[in-house]
Protein backbone atom coordinates (compact mmCIF):
# COMPACT_ATOMS: atom_id res chain seq x y z
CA UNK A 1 30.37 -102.71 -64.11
CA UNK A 2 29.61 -101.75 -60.46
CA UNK A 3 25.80 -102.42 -60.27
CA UNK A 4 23.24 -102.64 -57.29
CA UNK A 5 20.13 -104.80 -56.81
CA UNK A 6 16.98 -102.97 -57.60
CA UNK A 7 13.93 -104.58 -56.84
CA UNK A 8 13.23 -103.11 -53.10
CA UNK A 9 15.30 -100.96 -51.74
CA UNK A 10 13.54 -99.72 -48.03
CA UNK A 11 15.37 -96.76 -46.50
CA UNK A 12 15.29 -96.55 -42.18
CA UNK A 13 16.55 -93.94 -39.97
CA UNK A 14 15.14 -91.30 -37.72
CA UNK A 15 11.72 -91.14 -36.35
CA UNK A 16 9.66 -89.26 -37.72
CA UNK A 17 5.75 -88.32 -37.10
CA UNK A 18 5.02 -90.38 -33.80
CA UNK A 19 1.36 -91.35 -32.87
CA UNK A 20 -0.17 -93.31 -30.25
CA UNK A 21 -0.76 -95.91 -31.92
CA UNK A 22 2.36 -98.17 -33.17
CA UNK A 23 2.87 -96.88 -36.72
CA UNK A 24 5.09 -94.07 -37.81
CA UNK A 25 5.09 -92.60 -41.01
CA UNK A 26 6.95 -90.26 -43.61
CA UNK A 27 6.32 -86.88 -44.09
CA UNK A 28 2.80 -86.42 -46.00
CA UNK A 29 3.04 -82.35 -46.13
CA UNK A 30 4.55 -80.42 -48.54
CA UNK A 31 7.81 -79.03 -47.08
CA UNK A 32 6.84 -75.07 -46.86
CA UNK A 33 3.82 -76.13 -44.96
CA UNK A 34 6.39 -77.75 -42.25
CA UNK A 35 7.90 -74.27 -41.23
CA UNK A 36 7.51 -73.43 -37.77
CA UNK A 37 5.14 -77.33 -36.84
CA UNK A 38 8.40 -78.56 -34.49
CA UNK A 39 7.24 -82.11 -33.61
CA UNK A 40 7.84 -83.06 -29.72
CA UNK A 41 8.73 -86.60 -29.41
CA UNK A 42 7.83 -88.70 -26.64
CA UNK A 43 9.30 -92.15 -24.81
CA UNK A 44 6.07 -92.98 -23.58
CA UNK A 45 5.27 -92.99 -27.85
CA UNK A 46 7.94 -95.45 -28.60
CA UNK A 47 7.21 -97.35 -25.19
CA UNK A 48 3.75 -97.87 -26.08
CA UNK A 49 4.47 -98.58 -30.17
CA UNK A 50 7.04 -101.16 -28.63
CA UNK A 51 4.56 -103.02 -26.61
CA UNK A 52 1.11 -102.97 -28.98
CA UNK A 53 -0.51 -106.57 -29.42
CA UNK A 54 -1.29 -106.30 -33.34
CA UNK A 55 -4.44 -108.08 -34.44
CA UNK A 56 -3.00 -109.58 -38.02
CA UNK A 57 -0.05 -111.48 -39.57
CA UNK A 58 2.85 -109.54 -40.41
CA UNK A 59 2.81 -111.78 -43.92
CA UNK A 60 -0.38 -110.55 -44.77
CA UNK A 61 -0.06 -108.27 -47.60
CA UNK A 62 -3.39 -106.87 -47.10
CA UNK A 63 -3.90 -105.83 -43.72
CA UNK A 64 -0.52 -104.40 -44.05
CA UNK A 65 -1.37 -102.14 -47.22
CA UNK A 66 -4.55 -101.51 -45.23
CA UNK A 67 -2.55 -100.41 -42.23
CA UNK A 68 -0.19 -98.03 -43.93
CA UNK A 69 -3.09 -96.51 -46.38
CA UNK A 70 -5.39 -96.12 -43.29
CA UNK A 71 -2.89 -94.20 -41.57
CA UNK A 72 -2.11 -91.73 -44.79
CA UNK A 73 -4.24 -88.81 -44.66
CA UNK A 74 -5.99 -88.49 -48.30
CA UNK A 75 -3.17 -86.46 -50.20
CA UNK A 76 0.36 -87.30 -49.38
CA UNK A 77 3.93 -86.24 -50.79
CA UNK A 78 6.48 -88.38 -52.42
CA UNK A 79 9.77 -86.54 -52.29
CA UNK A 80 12.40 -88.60 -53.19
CA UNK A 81 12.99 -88.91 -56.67
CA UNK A 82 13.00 -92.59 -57.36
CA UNK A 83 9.56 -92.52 -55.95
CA UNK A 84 9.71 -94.07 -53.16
CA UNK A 85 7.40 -93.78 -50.04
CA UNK A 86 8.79 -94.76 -47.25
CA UNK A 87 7.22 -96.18 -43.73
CA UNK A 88 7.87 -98.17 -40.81
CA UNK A 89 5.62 -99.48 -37.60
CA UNK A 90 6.23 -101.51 -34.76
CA UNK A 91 5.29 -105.38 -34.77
CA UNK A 92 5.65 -107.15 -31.92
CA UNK A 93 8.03 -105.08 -30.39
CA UNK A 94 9.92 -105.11 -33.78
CA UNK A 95 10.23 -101.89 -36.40
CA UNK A 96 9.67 -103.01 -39.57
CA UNK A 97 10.08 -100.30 -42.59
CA UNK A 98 9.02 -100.28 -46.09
CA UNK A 99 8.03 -98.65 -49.16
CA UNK A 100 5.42 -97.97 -51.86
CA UNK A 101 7.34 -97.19 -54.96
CA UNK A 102 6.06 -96.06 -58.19
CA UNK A 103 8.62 -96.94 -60.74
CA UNK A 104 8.91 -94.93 -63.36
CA UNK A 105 9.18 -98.35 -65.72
CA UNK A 106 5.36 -99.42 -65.03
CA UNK A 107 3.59 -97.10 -62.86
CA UNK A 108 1.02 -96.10 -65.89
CA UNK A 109 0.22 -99.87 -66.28
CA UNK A 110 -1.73 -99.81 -62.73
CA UNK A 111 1.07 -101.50 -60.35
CA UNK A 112 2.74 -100.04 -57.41
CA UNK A 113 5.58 -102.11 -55.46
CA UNK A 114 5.12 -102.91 -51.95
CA UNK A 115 7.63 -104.23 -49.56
CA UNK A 116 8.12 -104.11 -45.80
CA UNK A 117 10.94 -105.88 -44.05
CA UNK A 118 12.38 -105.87 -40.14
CA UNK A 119 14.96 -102.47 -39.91
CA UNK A 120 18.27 -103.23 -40.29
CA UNK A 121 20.61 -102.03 -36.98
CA UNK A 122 24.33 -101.79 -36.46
CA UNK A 123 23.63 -105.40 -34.80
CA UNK A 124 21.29 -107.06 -37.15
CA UNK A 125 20.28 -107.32 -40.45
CA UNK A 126 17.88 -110.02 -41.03
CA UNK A 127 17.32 -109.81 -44.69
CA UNK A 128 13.57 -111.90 -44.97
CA UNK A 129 11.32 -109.71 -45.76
CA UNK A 130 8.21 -109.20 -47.98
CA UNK A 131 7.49 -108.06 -51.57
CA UNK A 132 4.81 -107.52 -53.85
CA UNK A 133 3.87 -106.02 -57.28
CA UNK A 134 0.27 -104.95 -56.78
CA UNK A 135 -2.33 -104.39 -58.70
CA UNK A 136 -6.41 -104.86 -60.12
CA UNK A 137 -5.50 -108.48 -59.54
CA UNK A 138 -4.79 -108.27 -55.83
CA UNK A 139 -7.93 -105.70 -55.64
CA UNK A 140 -5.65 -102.51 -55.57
CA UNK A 141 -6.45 -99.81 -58.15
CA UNK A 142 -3.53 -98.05 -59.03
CA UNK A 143 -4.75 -94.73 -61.56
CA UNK A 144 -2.58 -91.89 -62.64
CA UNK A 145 -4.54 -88.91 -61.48
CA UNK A 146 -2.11 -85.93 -63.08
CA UNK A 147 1.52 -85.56 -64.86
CA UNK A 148 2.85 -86.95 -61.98
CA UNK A 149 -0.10 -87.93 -59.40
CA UNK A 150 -1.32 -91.20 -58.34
CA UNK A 151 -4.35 -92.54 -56.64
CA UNK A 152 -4.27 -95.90 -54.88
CA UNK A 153 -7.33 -97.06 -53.64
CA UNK A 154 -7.78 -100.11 -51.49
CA UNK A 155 -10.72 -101.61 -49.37
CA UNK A 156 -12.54 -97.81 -49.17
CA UNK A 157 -9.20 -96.26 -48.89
CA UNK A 158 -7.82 -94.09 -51.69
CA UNK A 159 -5.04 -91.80 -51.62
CA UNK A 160 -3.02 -89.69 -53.82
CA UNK A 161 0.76 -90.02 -54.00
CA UNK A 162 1.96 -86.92 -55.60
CA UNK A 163 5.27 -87.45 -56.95
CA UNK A 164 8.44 -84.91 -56.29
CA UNK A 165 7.98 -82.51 -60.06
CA UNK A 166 11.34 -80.87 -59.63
CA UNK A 167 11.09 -80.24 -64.06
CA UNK A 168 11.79 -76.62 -63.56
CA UNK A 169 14.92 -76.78 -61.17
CA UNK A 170 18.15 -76.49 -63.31
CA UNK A 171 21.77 -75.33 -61.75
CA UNK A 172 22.86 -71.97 -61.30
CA UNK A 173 25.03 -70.36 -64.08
CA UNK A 174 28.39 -71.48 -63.60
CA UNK A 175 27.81 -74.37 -61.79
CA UNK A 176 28.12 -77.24 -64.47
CA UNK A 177 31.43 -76.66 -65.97
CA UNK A 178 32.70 -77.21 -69.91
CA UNK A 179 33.62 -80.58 -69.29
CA UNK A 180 30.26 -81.71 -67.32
CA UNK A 181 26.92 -82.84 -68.77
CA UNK A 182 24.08 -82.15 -66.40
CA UNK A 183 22.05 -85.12 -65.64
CA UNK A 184 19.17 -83.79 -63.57
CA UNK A 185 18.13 -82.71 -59.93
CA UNK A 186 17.71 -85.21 -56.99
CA UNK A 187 15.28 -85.01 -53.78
CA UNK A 188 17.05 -87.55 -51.76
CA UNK A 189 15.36 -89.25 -49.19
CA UNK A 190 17.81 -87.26 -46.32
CA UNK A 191 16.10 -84.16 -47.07
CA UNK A 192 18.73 -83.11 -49.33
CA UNK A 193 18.25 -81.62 -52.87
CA UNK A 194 21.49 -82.21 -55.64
CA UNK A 195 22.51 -81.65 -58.77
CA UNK A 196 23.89 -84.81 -60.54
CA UNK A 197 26.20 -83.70 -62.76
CA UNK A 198 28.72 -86.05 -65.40
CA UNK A 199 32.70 -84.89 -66.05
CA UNK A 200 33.22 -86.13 -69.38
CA UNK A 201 37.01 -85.24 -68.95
CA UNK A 202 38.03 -87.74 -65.95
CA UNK A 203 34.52 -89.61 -66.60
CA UNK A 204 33.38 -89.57 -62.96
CA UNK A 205 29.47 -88.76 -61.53
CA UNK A 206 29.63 -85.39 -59.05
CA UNK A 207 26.56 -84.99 -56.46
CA UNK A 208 26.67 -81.32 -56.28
CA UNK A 209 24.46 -79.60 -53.39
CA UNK A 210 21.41 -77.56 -54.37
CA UNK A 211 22.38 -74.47 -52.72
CA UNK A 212 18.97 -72.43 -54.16
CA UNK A 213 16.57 -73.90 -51.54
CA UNK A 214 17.01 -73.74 -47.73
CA UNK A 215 19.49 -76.38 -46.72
CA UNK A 216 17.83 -78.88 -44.06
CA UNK A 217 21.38 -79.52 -41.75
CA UNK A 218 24.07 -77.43 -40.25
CA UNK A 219 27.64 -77.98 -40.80
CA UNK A 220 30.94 -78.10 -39.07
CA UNK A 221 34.40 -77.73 -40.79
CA UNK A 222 36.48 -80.12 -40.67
CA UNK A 223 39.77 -78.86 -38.99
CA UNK A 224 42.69 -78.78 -40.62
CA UNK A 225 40.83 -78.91 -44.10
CA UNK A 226 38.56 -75.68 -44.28
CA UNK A 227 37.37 -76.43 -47.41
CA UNK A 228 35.52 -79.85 -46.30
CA UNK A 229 32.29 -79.45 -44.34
CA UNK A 230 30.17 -82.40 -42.71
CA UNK A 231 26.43 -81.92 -42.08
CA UNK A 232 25.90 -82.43 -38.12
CA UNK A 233 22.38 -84.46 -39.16
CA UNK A 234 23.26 -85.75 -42.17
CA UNK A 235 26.94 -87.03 -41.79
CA UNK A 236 27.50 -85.51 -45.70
CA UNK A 237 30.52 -84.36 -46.21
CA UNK A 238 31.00 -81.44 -48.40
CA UNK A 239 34.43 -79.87 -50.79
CA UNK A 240 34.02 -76.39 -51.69
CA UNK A 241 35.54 -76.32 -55.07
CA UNK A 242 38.36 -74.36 -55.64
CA UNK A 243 37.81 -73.93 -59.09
CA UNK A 244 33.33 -73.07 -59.31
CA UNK A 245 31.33 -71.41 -56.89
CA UNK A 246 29.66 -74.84 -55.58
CA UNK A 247 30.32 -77.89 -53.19
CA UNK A 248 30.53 -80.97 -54.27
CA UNK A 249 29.12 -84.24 -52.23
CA UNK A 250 32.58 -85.82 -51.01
CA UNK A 251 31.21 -88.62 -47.99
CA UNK A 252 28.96 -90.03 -46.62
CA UNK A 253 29.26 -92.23 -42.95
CA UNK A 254 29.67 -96.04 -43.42
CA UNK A 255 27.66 -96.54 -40.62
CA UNK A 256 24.96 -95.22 -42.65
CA UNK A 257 25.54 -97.17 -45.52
CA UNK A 258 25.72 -100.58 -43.51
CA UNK A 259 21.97 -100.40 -42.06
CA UNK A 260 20.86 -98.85 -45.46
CA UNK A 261 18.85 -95.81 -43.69
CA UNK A 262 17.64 -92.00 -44.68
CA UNK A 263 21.53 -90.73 -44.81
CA UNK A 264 23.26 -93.59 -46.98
CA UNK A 265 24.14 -91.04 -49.74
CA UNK A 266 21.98 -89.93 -52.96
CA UNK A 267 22.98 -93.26 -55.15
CA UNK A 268 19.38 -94.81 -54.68
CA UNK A 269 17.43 -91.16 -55.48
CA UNK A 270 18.50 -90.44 -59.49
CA UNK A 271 16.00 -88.01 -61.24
CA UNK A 272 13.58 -90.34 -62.79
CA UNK A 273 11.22 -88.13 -63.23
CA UNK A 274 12.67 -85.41 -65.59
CA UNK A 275 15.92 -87.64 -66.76
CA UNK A 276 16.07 -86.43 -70.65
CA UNK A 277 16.64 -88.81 -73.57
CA UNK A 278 19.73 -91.48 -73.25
CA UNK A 279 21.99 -88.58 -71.75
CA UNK A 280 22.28 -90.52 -68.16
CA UNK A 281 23.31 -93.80 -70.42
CA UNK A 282 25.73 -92.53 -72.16
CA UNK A 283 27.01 -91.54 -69.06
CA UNK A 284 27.34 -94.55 -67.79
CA UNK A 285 28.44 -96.14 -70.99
CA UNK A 286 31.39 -93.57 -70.71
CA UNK A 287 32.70 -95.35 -67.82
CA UNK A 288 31.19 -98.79 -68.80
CA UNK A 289 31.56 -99.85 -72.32
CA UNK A 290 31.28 -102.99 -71.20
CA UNK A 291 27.41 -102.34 -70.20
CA UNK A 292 26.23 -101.27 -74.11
CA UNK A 293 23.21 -103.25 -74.78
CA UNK A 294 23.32 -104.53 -70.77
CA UNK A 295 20.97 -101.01 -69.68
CA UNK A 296 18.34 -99.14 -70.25
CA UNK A 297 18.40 -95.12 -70.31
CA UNK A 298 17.98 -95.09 -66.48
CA UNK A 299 20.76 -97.43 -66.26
CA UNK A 300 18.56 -100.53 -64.94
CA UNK A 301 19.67 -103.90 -66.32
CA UNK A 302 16.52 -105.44 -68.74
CA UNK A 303 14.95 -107.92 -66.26
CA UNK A 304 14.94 -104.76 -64.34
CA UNK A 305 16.85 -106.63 -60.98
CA UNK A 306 19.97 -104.40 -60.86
CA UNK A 307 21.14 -100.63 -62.00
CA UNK A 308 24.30 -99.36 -62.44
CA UNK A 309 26.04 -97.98 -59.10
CA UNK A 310 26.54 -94.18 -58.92
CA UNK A 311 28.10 -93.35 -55.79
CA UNK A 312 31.75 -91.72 -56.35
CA UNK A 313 32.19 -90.58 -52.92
CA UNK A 314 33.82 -91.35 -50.20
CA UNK A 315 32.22 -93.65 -47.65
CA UNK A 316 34.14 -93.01 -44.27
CA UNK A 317 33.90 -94.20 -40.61
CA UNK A 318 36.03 -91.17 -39.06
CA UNK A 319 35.85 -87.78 -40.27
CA UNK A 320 39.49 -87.88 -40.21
CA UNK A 321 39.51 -89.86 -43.80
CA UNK A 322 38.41 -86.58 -45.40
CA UNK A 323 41.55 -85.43 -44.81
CA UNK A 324 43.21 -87.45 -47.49
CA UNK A 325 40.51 -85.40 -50.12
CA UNK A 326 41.55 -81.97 -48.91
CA UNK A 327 45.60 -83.41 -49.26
CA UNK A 328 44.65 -84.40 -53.28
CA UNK A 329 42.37 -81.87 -54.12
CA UNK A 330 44.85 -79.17 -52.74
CA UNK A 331 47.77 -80.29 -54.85
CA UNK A 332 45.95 -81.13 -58.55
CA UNK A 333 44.46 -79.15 -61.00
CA UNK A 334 41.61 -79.93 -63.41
CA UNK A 335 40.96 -82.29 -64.78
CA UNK A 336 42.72 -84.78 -62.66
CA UNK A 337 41.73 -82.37 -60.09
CA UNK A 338 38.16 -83.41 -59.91
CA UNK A 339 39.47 -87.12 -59.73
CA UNK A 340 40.32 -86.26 -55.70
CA UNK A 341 36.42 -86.81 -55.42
CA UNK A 342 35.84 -90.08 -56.54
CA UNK A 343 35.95 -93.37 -54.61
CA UNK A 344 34.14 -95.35 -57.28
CA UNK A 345 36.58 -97.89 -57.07
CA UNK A 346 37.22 -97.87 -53.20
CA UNK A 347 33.07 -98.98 -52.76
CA UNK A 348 32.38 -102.38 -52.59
CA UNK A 349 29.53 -102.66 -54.29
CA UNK A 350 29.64 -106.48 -53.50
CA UNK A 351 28.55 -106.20 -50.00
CA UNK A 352 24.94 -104.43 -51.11
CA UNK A 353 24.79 -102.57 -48.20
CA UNK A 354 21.68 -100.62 -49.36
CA UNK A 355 19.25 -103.63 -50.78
CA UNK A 356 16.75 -105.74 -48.76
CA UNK A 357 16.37 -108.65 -50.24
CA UNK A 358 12.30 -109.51 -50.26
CA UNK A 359 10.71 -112.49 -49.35
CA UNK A 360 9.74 -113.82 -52.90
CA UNK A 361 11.78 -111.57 -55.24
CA UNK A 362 15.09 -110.02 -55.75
CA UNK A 363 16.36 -106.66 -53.91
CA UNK A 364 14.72 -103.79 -55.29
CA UNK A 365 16.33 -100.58 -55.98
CA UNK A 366 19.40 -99.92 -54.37
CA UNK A 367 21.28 -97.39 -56.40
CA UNK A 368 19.42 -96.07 -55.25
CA UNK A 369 18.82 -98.25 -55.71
């Protein structure tokens, strides 16, 4: 049973908005409204975040939350689809990152999780960080506001987290093939949209891209293989199927995977929000008989601490190594065809390269989380 620790998972990469003062945050704007606002980007931004004299203790849990919610204008956008919110701000010349995440398991009982730790690099990963589950008791009012809206109000600050509602979104016709069960659509944190689909026939997990919606990444092909593409941004690497008009999620860079950031793959982003009945269990029970009775429907373990690792591709250092896929998949036919595309095996799940442990509680969500 490959699992992942769960309790809280912080994704780092990029930066994003920059202001003048030391904290940078996540996209708050629904993505149509983003067409055509090109951010500029500034040294003398990250120069001056780098060097601000902060006026509280990075351990305390309240100026922090008053930091971040201070900072979010009044309505804000949560796109990935474990619910996560991600954000990170300079401390003494360090970048921290975190997350407020409202988990699908007790966001209606008036809790959201908070955790901020310092971003992990190529050349560091110091794995302290800090972790709460907040609530009336720590002063924070946590109220569901719609089907899927949230207000958290703190100190005189309240804003609404409106959560990714990606309900109506199903795959094309001819996408999901006899064999496959369709689990549901994913926003991952990358900026990439998916379709999680399940071959019952070689009982592997496909992360098929969501080709409806404008894709945010160009792509080169990898030569020598025309049928593999890798995402210049993303580092995703791509198989057009030979056998169904769709490409199928094949790699992702190691290097992305080993500081846990925005481009570590889709395993941490499954679609909590509109996952139907036990179908993603049973799933995972296909491959895991070993787990009956061990999960929940969303595959989390029942003190909640791990979930089940779904992450069949490929992770690579060189684009070179997605040669090997092209050399399989050219030579098989289904269903050990579709077999080429899983490295389920192949990932160590041992070395948890997308957890943070916390402070005072287990890593949360990691397969994603």
């Amino acid at each position: 049973m490959l699992v992942n620790p769960r309790r809280n998972a912080v994704k780092t990469s990029c930066r994003l908005i920059c202001q003048l003062a030391f904290l940078s945050l996540v996209l708050g704007t629904p993505l149509p409204a983003l067409a055509g606002k090109t951010q500029v980007y500034t040294n003398q931004t990250y120069v001056e975040e780098a060097h601000n004299v902060p006026d509280f203790a990075i351990g305390d849990m309240s100026a922090v939350l008053s930091l971040v919610l201070g900072s979010l204008p009044d309505t804000v956008k949560v796109y990935p689809t474990e619910n996560y919110y991600y954000f990170y701000f300079d401390y003494q010349g360090i970048k921290y990152s975190g997350n407020l995440r409202f988990d699908v398991a007790d966001r209606d009982q008036g809790v959201v999780h908070f955790n901020y730790f310092k971003d992990f690099t190529n050349w560091q990963r110091d794995e302290s960080g800090y972790s709460f589950l907040i609530g009336a008791k720590e002063g924070v009012m946590v109220t569901k506001a719609g089907k899927l809206a949230y207000d958290v109000a703190f100190k005189g600050k309240k804003v609404r987290f409106e959560l990714n509602d990606l309900s109506g979104v199903k795959p094309p016709a001819g996408m999901v093939q006899e064999d496959e069960s369709y689990i549901g659509p994913i926003f991952d944190e990358s900026g990439i949209r998916f379709f999680l689909v399940f071959n019952t026939k070689v009982k592997t997990f496909h992360y098929i891209l969501d080709e409806t919606v404008p894709i945010a990444d160009q792509f080169n092909t990898l030569p020598g293989a025309d049928r593999i593409t890798v995402g210049i941004r993303t580092g995703f690497a791509f198989y057009a199927d030979r056998f169904a008009n769709r490409k199928i999620l094949v790699g992702v860079n190691v290097l992305n995977t080993s500081v846990n950031n925005y481009l570590d793959g889709p395993f941490d982003q499954l679609p909590d929000n509109t996952l139907e009945g036990d179908v993603l269990e049973r799933a995972i029970l296909a491959i895991s008989p070993e787990s009956k009775g061990h999960i929940d429907r969303f595959g989390n373990s029942p003190d909640g601490e791990t979930r089940f690792l779904i992450a069949p591709y490929m992770q690579y250092e060189d684009v070179s190594e997605l040669g090997m896929i092209s050399g399989c998949a050219a030579s098989e036919v289904p269903p050990a065809y579709y077999k080429c595309f899983s490295f389920e095996d192949s990932n160590d799940s041992s070395d948890d390269k997308s957890s943070n442990p916390s402070n005072d509680e287990s890593p949360d969500d990691t397969g994603k989380n």
